[in-house]
Protein backbone atom coordinates (compact mmCIF):
# COMPACT_ATOMS: atom_id res chain seq x y z
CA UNK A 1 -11.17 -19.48 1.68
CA UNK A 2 -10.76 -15.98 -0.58
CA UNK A 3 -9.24 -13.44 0.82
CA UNK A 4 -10.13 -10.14 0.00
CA UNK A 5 -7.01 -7.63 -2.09
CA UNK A 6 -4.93 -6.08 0.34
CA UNK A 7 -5.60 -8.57 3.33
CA UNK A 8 -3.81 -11.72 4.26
CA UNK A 9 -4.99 -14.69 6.75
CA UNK A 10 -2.69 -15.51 10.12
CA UNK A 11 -2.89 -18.35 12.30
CA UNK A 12 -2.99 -17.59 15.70
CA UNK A 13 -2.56 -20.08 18.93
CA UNK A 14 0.08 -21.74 20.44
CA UNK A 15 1.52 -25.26 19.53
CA UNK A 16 0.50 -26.77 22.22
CA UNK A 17 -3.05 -26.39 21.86
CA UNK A 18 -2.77 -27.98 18.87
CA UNK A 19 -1.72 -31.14 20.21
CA UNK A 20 -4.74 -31.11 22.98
CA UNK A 21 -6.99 -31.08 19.95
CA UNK A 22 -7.58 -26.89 20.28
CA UNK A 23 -7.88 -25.73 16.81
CA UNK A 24 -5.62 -22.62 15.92
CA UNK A 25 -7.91 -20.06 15.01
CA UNK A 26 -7.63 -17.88 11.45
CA UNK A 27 -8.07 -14.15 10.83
CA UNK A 28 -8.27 -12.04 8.34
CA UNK A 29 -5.97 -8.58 8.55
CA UNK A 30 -4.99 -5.68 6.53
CA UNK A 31 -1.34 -6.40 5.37
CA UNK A 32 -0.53 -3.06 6.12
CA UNK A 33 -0.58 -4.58 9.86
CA UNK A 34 2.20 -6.74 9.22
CA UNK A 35 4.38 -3.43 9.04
CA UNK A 36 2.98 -2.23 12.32
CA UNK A 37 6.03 -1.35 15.37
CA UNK A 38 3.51 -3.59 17.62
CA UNK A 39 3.39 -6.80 15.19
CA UNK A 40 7.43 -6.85 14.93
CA UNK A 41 7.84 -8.50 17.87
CA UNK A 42 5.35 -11.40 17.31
CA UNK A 43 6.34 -11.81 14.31
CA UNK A 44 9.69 -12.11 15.32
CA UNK A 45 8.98 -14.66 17.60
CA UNK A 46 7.01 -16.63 15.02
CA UNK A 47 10.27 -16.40 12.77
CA UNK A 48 11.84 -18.09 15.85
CA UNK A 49 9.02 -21.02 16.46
CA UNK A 50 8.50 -21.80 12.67
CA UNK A 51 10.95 -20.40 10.37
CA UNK A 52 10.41 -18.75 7.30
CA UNK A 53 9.31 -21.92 5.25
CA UNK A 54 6.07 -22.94 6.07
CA UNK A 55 2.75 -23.86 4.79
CA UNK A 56 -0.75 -22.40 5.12
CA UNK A 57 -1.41 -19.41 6.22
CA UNK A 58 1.15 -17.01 8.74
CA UNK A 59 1.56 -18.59 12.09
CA UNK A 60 1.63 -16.52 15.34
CA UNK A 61 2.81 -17.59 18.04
CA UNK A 62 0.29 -15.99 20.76
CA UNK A 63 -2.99 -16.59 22.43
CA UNK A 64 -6.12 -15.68 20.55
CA UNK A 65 -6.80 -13.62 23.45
CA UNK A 66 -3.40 -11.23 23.36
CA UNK A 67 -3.57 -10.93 19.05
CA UNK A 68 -7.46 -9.91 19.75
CA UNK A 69 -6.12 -7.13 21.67
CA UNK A 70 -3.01 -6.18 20.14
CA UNK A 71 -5.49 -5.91 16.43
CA UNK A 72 -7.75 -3.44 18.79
CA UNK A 73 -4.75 -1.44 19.62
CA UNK A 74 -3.59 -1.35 16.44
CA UNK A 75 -6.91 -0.38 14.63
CA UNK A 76 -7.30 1.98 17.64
CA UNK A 77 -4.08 3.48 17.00
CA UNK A 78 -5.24 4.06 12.88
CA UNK A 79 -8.36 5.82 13.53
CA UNK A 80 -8.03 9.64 12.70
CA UNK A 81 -8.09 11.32 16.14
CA UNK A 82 -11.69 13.40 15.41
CA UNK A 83 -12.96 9.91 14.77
CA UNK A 84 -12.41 9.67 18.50
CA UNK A 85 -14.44 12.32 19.50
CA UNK A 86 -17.25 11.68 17.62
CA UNK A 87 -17.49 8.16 19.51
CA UNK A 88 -16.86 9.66 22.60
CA UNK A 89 -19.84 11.58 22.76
């Protein structure tokens, strides 16, 4: 799968699930993400869990549910704040 400049693919799901036959699901994010104050910590923990040798693409340790909305807070968090407003209305 291509991924487009300036993005990179993750791996999210726990482990587990993988050994009950649960696929890990893969998304596409900006890299820019990577440097976000609400990633560090996940990524810390998938530093932790796997190491920094692995194959494939980034794996975080989370459920697809709690990186769905920590992506939402963090594209939240990057819109201007009159972008806001204008979907407020």
């Amino acid at each position: 799968m291509k991924v487009k400049k300036g993005w990179v693919t993750v791996q999210v799901g726990w482990e587990e699930e993988e050994e009950q036959e649960r696929e890990l699901e893969r998304f596409n994010i900006p890299i820019w993400y990577l440097y976000h104050p609400l990633l560090e910590g996940l990524l810390q923990r998938a530093y932790d869990v796997y190491g920094y040798h692995t194959h494939g693409p980034l794996k975080l340790p989370c459920s697809v549910d709690d990186f769905l909305h920590l992506r939402w807070r963090i594209h939240k968090e990057s819109l201007p704040l009159h972008h806001h407003f204008l979907h407020s209305c």
